[in-house]
Protein backbone atom coordinates (compact mmCIF):
# COMPACT_ATOMS: atom_id res chain seq x y z
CA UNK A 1 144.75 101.70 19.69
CA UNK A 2 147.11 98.82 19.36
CA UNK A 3 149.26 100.73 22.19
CA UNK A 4 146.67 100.30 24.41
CA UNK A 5 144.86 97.14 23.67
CA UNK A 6 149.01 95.81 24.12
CA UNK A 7 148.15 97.76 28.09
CA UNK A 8 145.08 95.91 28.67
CA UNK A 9 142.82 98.70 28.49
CA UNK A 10 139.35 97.93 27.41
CA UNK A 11 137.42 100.56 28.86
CA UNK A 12 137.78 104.11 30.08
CA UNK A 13 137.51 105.25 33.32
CA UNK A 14 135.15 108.18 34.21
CA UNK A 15 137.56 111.01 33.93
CA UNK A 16 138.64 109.52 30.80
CA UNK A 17 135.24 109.42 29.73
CA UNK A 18 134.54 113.25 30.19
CA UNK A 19 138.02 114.38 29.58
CA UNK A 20 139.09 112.82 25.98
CA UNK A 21 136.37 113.85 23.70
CA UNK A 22 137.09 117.55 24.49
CA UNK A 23 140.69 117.60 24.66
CA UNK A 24 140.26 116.22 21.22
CA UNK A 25 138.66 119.04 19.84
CA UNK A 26 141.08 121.21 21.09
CA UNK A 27 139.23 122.90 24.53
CA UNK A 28 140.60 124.02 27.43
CA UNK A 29 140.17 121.63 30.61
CA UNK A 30 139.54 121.77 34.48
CA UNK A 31 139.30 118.76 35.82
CA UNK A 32 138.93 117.90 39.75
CA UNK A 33 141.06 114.18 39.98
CA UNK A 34 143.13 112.58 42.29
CA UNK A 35 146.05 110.11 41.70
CA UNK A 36 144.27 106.64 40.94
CA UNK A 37 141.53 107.54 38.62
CA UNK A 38 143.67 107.14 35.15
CA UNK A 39 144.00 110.80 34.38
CA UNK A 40 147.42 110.66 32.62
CA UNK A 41 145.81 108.77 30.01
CA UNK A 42 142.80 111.07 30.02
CA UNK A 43 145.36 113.90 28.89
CA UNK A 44 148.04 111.61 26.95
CA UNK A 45 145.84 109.77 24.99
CA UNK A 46 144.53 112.96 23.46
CA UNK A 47 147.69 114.84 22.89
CA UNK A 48 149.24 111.73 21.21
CA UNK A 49 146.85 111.59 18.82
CA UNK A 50 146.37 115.39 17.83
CA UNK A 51 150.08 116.11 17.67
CA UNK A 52 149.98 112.74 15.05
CA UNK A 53 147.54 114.08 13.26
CA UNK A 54 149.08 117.86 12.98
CA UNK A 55 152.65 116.87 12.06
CA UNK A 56 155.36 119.47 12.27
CA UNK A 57 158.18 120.06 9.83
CA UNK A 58 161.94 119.61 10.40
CA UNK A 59 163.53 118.84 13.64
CA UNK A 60 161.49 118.24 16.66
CA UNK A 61 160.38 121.40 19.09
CA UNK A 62 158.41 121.10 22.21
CA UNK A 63 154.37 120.70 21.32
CA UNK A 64 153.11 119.93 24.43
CA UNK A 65 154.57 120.05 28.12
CA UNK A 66 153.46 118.50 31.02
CA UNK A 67 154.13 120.36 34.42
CA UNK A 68 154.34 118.30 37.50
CA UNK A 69 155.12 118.92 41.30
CA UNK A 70 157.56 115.82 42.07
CA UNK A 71 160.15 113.60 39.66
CA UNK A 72 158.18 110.04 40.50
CA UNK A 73 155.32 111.72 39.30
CA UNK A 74 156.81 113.14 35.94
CA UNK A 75 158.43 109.67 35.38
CA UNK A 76 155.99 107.75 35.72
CA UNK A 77 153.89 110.47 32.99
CA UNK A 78 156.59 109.62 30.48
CA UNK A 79 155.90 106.02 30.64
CA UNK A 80 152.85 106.24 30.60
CA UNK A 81 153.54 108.35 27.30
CA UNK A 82 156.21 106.10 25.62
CA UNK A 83 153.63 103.18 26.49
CA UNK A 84 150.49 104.70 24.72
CA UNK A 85 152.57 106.35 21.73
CA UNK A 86 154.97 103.19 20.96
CA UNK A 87 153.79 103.09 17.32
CA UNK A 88 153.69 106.97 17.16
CA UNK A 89 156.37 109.23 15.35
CA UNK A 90 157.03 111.50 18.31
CA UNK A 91 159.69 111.52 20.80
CA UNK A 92 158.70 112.43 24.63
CA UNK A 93 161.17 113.59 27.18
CA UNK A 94 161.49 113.71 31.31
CA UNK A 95 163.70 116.25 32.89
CA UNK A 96 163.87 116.48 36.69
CA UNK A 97 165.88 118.57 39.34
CA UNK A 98 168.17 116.19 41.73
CA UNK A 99 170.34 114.76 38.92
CA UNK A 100 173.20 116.40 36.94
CA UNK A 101 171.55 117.79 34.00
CA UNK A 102 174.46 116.50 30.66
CA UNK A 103 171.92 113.66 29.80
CA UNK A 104 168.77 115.68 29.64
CA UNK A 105 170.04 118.18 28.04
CA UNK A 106 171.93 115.89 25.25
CA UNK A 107 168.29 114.41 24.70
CA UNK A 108 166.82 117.85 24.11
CA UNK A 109 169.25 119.04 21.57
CA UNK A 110 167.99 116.34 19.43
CA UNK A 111 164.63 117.46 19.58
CA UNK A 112 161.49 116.61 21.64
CA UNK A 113 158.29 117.09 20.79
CA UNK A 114 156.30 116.22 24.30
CA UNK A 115 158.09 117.29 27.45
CA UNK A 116 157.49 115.93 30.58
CA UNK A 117 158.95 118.69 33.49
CA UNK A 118 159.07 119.19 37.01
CA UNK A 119 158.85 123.26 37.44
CA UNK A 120 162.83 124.17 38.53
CA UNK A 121 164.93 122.31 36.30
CA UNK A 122 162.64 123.34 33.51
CA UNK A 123 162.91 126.85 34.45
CA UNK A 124 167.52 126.01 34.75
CA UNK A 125 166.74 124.83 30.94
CA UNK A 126 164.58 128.05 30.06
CA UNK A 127 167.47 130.71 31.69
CA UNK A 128 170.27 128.62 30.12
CA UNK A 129 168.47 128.79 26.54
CA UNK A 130 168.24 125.05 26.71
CA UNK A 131 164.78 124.97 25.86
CA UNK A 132 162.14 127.10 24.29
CA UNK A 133 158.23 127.09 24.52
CA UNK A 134 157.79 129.26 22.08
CA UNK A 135 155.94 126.45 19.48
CA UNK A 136 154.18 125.10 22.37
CA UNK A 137 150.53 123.88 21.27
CA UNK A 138 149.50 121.99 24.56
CA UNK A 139 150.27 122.49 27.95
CA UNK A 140 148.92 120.15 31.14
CA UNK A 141 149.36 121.32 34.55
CA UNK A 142 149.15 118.69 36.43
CA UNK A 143 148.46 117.77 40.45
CA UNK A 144 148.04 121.71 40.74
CA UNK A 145 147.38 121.59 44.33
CA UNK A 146 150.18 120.04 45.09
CA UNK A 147 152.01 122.25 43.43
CA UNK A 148 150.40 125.12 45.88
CA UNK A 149 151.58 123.07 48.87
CA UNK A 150 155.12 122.65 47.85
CA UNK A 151 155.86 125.88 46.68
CA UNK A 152 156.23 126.06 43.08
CA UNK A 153 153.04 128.26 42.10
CA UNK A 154 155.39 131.28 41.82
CA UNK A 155 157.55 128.91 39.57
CA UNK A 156 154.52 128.08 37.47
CA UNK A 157 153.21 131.79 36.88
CA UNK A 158 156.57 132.60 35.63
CA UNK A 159 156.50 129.65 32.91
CA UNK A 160 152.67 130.22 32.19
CA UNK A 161 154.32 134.08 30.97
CA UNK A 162 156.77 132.24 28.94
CA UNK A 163 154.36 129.65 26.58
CA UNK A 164 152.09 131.55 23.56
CA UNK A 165 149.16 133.10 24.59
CA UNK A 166 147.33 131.02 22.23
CA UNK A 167 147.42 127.20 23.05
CA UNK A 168 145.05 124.57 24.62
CA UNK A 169 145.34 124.06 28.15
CA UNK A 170 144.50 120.97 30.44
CA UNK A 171 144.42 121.97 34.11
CA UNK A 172 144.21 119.12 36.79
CA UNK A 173 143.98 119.51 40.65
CA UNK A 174 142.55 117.44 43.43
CA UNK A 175 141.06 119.94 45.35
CA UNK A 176 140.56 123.69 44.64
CA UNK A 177 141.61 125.91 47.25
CA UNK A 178 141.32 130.01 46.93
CA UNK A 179 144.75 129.84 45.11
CA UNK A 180 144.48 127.27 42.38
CA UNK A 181 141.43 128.63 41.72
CA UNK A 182 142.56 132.03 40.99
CA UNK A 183 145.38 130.39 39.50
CA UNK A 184 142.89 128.46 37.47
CA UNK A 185 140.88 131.31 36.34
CA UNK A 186 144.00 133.41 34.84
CA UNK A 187 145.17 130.43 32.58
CA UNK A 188 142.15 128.19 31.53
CA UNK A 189 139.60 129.89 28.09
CA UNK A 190 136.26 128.74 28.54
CA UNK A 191 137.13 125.43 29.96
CA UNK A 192 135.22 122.28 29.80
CA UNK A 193 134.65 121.27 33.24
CA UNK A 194 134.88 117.61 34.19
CA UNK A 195 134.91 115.86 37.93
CA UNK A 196 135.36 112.91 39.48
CA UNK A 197 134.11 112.23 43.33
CA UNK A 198 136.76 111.80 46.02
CA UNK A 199 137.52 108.59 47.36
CA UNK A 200 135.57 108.37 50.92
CA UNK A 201 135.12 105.08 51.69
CA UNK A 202 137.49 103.35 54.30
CA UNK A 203 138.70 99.73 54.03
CA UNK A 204 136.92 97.06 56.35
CA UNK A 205 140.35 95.63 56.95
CA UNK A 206 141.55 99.07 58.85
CA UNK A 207 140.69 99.39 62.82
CA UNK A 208 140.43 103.01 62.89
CA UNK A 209 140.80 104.81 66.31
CA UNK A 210 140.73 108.19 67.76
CA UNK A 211 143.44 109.52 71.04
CA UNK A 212 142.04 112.72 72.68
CA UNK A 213 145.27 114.23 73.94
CA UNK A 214 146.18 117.72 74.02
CA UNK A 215 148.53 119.33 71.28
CA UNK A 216 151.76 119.29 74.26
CA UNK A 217 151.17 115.84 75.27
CA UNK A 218 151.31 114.36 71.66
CA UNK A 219 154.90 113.52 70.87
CA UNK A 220 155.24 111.94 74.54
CA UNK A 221 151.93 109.96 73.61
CA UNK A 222 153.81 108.66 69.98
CA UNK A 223 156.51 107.60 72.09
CA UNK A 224 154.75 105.69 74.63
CA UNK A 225 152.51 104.04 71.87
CA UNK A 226 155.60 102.96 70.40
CA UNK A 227 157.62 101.93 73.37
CA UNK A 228 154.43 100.18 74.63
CA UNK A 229 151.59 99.37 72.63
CA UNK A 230 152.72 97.82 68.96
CA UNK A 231 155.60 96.85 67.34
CA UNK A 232 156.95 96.95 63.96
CA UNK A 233 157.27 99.69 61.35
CA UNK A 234 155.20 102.58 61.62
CA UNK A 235 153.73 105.69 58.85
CA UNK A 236 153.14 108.95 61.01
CA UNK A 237 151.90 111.53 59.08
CA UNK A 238 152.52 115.37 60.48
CA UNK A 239 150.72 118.40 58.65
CA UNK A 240 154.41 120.26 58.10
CA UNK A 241 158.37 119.87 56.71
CA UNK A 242 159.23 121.18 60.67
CA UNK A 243 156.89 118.81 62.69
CA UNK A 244 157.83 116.58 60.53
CA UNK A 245 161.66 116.47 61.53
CA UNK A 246 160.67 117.57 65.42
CA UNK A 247 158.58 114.41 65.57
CA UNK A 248 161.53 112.48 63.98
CA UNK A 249 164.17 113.52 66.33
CA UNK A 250 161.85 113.24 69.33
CA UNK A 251 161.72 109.65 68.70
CA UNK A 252 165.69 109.07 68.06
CA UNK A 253 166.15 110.70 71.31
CA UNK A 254 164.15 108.04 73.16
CA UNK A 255 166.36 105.13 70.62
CA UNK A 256 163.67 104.68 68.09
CA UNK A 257 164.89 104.56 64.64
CA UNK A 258 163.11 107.28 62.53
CA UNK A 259 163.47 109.21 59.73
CA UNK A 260 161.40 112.73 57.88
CA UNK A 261 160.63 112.85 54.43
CA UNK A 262 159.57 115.88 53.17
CA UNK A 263 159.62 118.24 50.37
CA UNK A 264 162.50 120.28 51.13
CA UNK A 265 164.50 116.65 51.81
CA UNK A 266 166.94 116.32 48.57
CA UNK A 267 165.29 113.23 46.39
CA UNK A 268 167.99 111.03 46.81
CA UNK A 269 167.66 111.45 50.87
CA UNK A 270 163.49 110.63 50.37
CA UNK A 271 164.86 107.74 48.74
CA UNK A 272 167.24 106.48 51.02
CA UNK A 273 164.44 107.21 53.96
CA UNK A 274 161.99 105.18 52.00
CA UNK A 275 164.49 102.60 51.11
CA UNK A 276 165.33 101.99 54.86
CA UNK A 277 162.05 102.05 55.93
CA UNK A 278 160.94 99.34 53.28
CA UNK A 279 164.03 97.05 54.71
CA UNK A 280 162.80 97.30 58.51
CA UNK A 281 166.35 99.41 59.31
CA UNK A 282 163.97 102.59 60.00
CA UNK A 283 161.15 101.43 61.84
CA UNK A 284 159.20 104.85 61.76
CA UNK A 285 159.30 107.36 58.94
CA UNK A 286 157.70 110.02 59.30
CA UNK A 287 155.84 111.94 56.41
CA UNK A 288 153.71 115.04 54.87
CA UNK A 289 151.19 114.40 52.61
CA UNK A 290 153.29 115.64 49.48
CA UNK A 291 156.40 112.89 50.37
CA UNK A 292 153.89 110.15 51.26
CA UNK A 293 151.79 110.34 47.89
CA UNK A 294 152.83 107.48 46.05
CA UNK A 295 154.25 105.48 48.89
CA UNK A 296 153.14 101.69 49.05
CA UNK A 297 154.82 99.55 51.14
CA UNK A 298 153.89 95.70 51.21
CA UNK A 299 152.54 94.63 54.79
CA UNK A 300 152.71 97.98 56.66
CA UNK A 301 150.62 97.56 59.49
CA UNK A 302 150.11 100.76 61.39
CA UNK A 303 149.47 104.08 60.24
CA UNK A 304 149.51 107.44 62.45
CA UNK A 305 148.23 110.77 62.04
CA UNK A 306 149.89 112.89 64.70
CA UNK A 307 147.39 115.48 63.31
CA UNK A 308 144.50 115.36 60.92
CA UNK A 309 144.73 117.38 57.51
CA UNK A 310 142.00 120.03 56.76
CA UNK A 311 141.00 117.97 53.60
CA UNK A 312 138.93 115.06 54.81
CA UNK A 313 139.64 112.89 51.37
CA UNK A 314 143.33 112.99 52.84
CA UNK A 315 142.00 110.90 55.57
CA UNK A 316 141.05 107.80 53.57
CA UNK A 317 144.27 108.16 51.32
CA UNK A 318 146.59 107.88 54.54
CA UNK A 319 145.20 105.18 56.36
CA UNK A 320 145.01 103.32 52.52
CA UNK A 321 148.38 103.05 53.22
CA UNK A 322 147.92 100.01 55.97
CA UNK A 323 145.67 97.17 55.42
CA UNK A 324 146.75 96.50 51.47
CA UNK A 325 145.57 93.99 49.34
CA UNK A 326 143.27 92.92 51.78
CA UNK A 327 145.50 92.27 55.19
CA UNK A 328 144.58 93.99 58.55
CA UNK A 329 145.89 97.18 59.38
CA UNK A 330 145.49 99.94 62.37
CA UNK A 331 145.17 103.79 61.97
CA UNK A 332 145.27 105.40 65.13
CA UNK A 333 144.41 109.52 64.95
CA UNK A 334 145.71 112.38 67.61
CA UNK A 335 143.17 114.50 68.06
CA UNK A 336 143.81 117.71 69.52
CA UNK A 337 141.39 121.09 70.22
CA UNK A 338 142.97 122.22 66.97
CA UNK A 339 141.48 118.89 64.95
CA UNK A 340 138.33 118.62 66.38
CA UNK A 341 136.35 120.24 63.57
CA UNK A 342 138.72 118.27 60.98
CA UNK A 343 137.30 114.92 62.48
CA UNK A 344 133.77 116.09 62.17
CA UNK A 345 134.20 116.64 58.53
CA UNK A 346 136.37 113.13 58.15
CA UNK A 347 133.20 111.10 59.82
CA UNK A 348 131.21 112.93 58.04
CA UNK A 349 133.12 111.90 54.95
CA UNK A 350 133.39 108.34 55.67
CA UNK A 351 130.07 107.84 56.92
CA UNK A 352 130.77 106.70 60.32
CA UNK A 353 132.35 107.30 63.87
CA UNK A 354 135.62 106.65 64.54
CA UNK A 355 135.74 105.06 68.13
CA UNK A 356 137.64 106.82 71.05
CA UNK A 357 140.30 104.69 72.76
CA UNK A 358 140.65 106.24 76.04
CA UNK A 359 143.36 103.34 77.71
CA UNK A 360 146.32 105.27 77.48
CA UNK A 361 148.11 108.18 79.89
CA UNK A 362 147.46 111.16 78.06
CA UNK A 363 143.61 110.78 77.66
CA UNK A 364 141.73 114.43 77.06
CA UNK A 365 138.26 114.20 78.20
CA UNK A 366 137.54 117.91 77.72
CA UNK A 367 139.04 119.38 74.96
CA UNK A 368 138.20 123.04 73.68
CA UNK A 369 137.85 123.59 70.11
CA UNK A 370 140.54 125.85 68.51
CA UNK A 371 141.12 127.61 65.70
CA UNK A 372 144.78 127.89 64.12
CA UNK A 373 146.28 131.25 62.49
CA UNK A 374 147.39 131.61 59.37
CA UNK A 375 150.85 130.37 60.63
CA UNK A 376 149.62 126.75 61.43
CA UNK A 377 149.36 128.14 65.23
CA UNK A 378 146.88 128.04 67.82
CA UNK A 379 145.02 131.07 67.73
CA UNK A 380 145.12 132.26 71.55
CA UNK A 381 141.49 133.89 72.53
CA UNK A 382 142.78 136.66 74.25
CA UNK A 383 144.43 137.89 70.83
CA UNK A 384 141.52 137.71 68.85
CA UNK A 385 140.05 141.26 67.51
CA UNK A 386 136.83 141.69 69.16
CA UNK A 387 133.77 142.42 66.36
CA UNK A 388 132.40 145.29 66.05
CA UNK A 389 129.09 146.34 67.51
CA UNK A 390 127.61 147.43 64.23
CA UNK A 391 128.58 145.01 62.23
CA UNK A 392 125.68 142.34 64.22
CA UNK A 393 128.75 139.40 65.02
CA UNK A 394 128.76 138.07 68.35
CA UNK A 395 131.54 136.10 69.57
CA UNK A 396 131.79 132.22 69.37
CA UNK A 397 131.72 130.22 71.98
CA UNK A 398 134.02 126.83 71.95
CA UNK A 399 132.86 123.84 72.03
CA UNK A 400 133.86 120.71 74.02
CA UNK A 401 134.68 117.19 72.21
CA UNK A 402 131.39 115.84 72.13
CA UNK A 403 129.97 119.42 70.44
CA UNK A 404 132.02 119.28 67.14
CA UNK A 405 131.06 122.88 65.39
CA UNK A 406 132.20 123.46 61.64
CA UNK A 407 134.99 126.14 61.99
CA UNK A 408 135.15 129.27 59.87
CA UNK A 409 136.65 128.13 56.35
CA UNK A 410 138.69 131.02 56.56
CA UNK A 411 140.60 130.07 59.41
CA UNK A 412 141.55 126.67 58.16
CA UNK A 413 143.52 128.00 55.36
């Protein structure tokens, strides 16, 4: 308590509301949070305080582990740790993948009893007999979907084998598609369900503005936009690691500084990306959602998203990044055939229409709606199965941009 009063907190937020009391007693958790809403203390406070009050004997083992997808994220859990348990008798540990492992592993020889663990250098630690889970009482997985997206679920299935059957688990994830819930359902006990609503509204400070263009045309409409129309640095957002380094060297090509950060960049290279950009060296970086989480960058005017995500929420978190603490910023969208339906859903989300500037060379006026395969592709019409006649289906038609239709879930994953 005096941790925290020292931390300024006075009262809890809503997740911490719903989440402590049961992670007190000891029950499983799902909870549906996004960065922002104070969930690391709606987990940490509650470990802290049952692993104080059931002490173990002799030298520390690991009690409770928290798996995360990315090292800023599992740093910034310890701290938040080492700030809440400063007057507690138990010793909490990082240990990330990117730096030469002699200090972590020094640090766990001496005994831990919370660690804090992005999913392959814990798994390095597990093969080398570095560490063992076998005493493990707690264990949070947190940020689960983004886990999905970079590629670690396999990683997490094969620790989830490796911790006692019997332990309480707290299981957090923004959104819940078909494989975090599955993953859910094979690792949570009767869980105590708790929610908080996604962030949907949009900051007055952000002009927010729609290009038609069609999915060919877009990098030669980034480059014009930036050759032409503003000046300064600029966020573009892509949906993948690839487009995310095509759009990159696309604009070096024409002389316009840009870098990619992605997940499969090395940490120190995100860094160095993210250090430039924050200098004015790069002028454009150019980002997934996974690298960008996290990013804030003082006076960044102009955010792009050469294509829209199929989670709306995504939306508002993106163009958060311009207009901060209250100055004027500009998101500008590319909407192709293949986003139509994922602008629907984001006005739908935000409660408004997002106007359509129509002043610039590539201007679409009739766009198709289209579907994408399960590689990120457009699905061509002429490939698709036709139904069955006794199964009742009839085709769909497409629809133009003023006749947004809700595409088949299916297809968006």
């Amino acid at each position: 308590m005096k941790a925290l009063e020292k931390e300024g907190y006075e009262k809890p937020t809503p997740i911490q509301q719903q989440a402590i009391p049961p992670a007190l007693e000891g029950k499983d958790l799902l909870g549906t949070a996004q960065t922002g809403t104070g969930k690391t203390a709606a987990f940490a406070i509650p470990i802290l305080q049952n692993l104080t009050k059931k002490k173990s004997e002799g030298k520390p083992h690991i009690r409770a582990l928290i798996l995360t997808p990315t090292r800023e994220l599992a740093i910034q859990i310890e701290e938040s740790f080492h700030a809440y348990g400063h007057n507690l008798p138990l010793k909490t540990l990082v240990v990330f993948g990117g730096v030469k492992q002699g200090a972590q592993e020094n640090a766990l020889r001496k005994g831990v009893d919370i660690l804090v663990a992005t999913p392959g250098r814990l798994l390095d630690f597990i093969n080398q007999r570095i560490i063992s889970l076998k005493d493990l009482e707690i264990f949070v997985l947190d940020e689960a979907d983004r886990m999905l997206d970079m590629g670690f679920v396999h990683d997490v299935k094969k620790i989830v084998k490796l911790i006692p059957e019997k332990r309480q688990t707290l299981f957090f994830s923004a959104t819940f598609p078909k494989e975090i819930n599955e993953l859910s359902n094979t690792i949570l006990n009767n869980p105590v369900k708790v929610a908080v609503a996604p962030i949907s509204a949009t900051a007055d400070t952000i002009q927010q503005k729609v290009y038609f263009v069609e999915k060919d045309d877009k990098l030669d409409l980034l480059t014009h936009i930036l050759q032409n129309d503003i000046s300064g640095s600029v966020l573009v957002f892509a949906r993948t690691k690839h487009g995310s380094d095509k759009i990159a060297r696309k604009l070096q090509s024409h002389k316009i500084s840009a870098e990619a950060i992605h997940g499969n960049k090395s940490q120190n290279a995100r860094q160095n990306a993210l250090a430039n950009f924050k200098s004015g060296k790069t002028r454009v970086l150019v980002a997934t959602d996974i690298a960008a989480r996290g990013i804030d960058i003082d006076e960044l005017k102009y955010v792009i998203n050469f294509e829209l995500s199929d989670v709306s929420e995504t939306y508002v978190h993106r163009i958060g990044r311009s207009g901060r603490a209250g100055a004027e910023g500009v998101s500008i969208s590319f909407v192709d055939g293949l986003d139509l339906s994922n602008l629907k859903n984001t006005e739908k989300l935000i409660g408004k229409k997002i106007p359509v500037e129509k002043n610039h060379p590539y201007h679409a006026d009739d766009l198709k709606e289209e579907i994408r395969d399960s590689n990120n592709k457009r699905f061509v019409p002429s490939q698709r199965p036709q139904p069955r006649a006794t199964t009742g289906s009839s085709t769909r038609k497409s629809t133009g941009a003023g006749q947004y239709k809700p595409k088949n879930q299916s297809h968006n994953r």
